[in-house]
N, C-alpha and C. Protein backbone atom coordinates (compact mmCIF):
# COMPACT_ATOMS: atom_id res chain seq x y z
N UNK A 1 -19.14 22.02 50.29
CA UNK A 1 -18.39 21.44 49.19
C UNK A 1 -16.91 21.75 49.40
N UNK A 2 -15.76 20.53 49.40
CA UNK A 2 -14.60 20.65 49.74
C UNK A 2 -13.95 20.72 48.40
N UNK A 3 -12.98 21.92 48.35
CA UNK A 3 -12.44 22.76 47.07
C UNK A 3 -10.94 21.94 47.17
N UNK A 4 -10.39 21.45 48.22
CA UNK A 4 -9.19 20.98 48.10
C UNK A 4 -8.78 20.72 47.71
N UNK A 5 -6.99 21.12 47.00
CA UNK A 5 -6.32 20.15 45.88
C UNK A 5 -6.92 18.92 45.75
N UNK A 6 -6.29 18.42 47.18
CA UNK A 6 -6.24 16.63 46.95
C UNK A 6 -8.11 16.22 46.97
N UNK A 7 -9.16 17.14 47.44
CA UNK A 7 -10.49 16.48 47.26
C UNK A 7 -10.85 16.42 45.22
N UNK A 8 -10.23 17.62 45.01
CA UNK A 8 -10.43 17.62 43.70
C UNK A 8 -9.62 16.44 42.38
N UNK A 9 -8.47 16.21 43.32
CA UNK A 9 -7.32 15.50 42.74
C UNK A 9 -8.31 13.91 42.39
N UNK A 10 -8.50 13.63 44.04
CA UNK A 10 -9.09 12.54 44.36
C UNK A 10 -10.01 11.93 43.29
N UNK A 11 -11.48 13.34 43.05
CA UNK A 11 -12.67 13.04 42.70
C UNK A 11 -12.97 13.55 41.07
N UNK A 12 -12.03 14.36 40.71
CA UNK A 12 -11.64 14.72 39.43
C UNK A 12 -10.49 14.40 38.48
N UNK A 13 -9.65 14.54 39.27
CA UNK A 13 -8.06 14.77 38.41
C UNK A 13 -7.78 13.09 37.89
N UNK A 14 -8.01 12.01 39.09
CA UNK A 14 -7.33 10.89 39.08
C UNK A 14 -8.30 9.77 37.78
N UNK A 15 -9.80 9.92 38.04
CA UNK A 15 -10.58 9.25 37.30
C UNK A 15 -10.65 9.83 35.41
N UNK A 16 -9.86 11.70 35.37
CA UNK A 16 -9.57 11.57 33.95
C UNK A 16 -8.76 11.02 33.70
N UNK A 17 -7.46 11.22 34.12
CA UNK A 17 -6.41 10.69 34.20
C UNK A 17 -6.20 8.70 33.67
N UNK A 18 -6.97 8.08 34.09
CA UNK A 18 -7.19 6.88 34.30
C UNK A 18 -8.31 7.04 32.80
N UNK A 19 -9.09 7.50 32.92
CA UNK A 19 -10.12 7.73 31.26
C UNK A 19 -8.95 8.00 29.84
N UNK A 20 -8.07 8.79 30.34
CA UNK A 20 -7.54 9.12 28.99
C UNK A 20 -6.22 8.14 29.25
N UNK A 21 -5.37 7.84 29.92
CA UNK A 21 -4.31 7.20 29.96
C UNK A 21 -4.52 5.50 29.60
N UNK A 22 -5.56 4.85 29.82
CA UNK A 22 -5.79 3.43 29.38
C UNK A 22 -6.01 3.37 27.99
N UNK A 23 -6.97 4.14 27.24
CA UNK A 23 -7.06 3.92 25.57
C UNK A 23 -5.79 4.67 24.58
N UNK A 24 -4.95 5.65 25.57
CA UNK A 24 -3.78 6.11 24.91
C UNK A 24 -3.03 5.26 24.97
N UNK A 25 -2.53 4.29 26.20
CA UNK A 25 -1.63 3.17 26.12
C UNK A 25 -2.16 2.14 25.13
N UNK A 26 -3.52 1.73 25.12
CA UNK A 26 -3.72 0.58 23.98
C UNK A 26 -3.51 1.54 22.37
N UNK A 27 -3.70 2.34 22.23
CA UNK A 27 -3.52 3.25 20.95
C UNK A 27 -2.41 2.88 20.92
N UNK A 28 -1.19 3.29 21.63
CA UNK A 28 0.18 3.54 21.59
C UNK A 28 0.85 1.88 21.68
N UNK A 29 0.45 0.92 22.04
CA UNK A 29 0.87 -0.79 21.79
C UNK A 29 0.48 -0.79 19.78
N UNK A 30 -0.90 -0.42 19.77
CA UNK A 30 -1.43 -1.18 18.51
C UNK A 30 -0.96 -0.16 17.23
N UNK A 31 -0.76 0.92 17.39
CA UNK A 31 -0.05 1.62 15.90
C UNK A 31 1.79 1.25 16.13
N UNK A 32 2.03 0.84 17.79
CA UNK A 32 3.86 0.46 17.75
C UNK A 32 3.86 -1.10 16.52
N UNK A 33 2.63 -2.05 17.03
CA UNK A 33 2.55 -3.44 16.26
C UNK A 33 1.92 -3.23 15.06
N UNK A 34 1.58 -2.18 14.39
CA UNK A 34 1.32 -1.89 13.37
C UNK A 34 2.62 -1.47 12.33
N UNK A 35 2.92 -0.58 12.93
CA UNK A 35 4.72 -0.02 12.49
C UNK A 35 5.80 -1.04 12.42
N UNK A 36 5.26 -2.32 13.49
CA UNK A 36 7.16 -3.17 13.05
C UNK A 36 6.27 -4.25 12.48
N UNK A 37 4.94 -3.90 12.05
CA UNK A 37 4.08 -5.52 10.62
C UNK A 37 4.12 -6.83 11.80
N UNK A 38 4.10 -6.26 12.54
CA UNK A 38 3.88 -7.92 13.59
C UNK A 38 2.44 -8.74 13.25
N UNK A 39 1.64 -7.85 12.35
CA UNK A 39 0.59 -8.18 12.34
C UNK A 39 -0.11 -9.41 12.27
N UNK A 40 1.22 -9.96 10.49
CA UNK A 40 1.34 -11.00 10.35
C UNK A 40 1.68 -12.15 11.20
N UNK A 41 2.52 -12.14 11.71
CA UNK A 41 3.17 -12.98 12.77
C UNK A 41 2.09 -13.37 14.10
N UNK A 42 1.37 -12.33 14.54
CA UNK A 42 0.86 -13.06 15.44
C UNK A 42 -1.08 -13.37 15.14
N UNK A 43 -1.23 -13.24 13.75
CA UNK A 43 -2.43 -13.42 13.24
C UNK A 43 -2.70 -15.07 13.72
N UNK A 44 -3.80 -15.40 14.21
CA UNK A 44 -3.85 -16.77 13.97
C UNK A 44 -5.39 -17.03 13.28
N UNK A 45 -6.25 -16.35 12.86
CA UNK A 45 -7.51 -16.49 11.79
C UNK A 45 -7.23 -16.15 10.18
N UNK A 46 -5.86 -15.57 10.18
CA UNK A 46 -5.12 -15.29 8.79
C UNK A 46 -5.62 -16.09 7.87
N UNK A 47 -5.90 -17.57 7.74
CA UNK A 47 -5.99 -18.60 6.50
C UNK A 47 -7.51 -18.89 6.37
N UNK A 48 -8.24 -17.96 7.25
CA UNK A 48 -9.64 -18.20 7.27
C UNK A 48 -10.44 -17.31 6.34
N UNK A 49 -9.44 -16.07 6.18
CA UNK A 49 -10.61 -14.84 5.63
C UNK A 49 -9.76 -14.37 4.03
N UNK A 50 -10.55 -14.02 3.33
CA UNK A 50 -10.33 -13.97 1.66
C UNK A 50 -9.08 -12.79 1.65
N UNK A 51 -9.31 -11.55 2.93
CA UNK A 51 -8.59 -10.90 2.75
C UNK A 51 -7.44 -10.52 4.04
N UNK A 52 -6.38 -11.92 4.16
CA UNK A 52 -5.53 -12.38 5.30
C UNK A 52 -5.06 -11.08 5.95
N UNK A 53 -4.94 -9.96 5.50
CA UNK A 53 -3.98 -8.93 6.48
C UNK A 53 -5.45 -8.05 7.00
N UNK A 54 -6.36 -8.14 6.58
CA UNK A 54 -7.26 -7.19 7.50
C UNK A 54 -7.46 -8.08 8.34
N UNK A 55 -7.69 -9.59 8.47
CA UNK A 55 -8.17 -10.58 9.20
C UNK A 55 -6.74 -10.71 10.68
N UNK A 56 -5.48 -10.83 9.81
CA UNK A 56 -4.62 -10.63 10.93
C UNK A 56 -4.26 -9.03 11.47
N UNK A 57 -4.58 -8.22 10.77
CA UNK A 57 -4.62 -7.15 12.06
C UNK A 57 -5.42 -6.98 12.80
N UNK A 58 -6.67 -6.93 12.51
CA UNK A 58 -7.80 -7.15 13.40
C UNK A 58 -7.62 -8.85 14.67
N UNK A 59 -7.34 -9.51 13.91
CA UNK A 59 -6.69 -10.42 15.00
C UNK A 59 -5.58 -9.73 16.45
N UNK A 60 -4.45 -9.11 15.67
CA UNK A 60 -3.95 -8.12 16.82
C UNK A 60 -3.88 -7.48 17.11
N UNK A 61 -4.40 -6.84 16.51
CA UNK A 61 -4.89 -5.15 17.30
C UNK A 61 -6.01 -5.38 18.50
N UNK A 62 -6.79 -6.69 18.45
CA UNK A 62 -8.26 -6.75 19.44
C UNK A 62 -7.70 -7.12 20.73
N UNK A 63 -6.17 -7.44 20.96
CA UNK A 63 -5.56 -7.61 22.26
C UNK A 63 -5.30 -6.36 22.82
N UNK A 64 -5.13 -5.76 22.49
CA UNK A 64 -4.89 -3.95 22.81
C UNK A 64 -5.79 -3.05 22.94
N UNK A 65 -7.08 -2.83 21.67
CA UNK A 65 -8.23 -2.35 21.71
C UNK A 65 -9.05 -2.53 20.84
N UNK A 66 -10.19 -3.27 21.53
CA UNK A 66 -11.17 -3.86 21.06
C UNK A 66 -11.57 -3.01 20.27
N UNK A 67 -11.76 -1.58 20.56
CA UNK A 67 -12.82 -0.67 19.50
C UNK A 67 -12.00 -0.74 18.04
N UNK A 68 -10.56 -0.25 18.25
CA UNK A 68 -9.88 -0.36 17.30
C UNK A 68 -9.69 -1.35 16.60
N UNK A 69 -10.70 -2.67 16.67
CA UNK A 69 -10.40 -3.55 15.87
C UNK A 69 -12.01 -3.59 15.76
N UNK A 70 -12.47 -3.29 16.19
CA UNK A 70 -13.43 -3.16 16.04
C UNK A 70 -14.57 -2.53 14.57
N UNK A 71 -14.03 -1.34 14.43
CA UNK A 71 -13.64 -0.47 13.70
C UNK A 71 -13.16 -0.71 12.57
N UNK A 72 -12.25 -1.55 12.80
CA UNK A 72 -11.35 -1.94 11.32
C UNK A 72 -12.09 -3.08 10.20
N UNK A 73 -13.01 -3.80 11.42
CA UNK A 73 -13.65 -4.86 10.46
C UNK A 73 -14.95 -4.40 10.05
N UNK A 74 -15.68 -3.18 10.37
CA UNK A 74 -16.43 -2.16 10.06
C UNK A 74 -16.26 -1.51 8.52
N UNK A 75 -14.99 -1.17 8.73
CA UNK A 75 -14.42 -0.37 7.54
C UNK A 75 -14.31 -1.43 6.52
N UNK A 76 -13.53 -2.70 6.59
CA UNK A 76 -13.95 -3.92 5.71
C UNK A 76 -15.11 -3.83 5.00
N UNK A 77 -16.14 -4.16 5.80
CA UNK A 77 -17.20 -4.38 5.36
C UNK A 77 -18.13 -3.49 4.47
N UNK A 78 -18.21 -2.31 5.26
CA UNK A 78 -18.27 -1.08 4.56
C UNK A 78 -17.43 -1.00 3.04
N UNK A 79 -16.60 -1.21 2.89
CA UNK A 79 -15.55 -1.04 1.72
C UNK A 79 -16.04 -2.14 0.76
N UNK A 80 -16.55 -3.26 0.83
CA UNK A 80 -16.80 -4.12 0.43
C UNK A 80 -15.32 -5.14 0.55
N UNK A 81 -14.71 -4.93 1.27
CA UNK A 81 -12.96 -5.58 1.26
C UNK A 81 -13.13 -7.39 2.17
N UNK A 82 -14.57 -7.36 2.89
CA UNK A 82 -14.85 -8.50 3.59
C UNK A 82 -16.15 -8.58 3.50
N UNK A 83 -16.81 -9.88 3.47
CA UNK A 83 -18.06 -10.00 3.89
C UNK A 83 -18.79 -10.69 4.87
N UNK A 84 -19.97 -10.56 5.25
CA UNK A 84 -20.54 -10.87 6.37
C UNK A 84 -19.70 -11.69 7.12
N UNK A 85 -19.90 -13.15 6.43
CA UNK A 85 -19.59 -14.42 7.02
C UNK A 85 -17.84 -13.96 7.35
N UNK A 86 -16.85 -13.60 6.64
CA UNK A 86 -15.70 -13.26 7.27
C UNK A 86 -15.54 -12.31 8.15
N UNK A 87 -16.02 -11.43 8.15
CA UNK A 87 -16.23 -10.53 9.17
C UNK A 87 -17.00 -11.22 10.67
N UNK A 88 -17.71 -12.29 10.95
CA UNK A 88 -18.26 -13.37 11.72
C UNK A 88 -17.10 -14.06 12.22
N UNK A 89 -16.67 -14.36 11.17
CA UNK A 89 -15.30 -15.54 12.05
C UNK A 89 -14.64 -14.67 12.46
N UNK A 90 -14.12 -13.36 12.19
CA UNK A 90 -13.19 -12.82 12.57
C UNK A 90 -13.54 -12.65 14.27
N UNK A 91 -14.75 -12.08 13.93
CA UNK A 91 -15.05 -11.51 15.33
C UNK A 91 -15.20 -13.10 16.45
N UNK A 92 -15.44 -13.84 15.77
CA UNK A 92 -15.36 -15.22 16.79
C UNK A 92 -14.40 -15.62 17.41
N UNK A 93 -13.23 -15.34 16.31
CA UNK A 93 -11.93 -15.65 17.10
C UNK A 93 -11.08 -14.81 17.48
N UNK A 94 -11.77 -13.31 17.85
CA UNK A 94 -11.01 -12.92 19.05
C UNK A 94 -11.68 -12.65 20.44
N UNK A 95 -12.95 -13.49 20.61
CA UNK A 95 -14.04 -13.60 21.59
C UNK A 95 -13.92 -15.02 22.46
């Protein structure tokens, strides 16, 4: 078994690295477009669902990270804030 920086770098270091650095960059896009309300702006299922700003953030947040929008139309539903059938389209139109 080779202990080497770079065998360890290679077969350990680079594949966390790559695990934690891809969902921190989509984290770090979708709370930046959360903070300047772009939400609205680039919603395009907005006029479909009873409750337009969960429908358009979940619209843009699912370009960045799916779970995180994922999640959000979860919590909708759960809350009673959306139901089935809107929570359906939503998920249709970012698929």
């Amino acid at each position: 078994m080779d202990l080497s920086p770079f065998h360890l770098w290679r077969h350990l270091g680079w594949p966390l690295t790559r695990l934690f650095l891809s969902p921190g960059l989509g984290l770090m896009v979708t709370l930046f477009t959360q903070s300047l309300k772009w939400t609205k702006k680039i919603a395009a299922a907005q006029p479909l669902a009873r409750q337009p700003l969960l429908a358009a953030a979940h619209f843009a947040i699912c370009g960045f990270s799916g779970m995180a929008a994922n999640t959000m139309l979860i919590k909708g539903y759960n809350n009673k804030t959306m139901d089935r059938k809107e929570r359906i389209l939503a998920k249709l139109f970012t698929r």
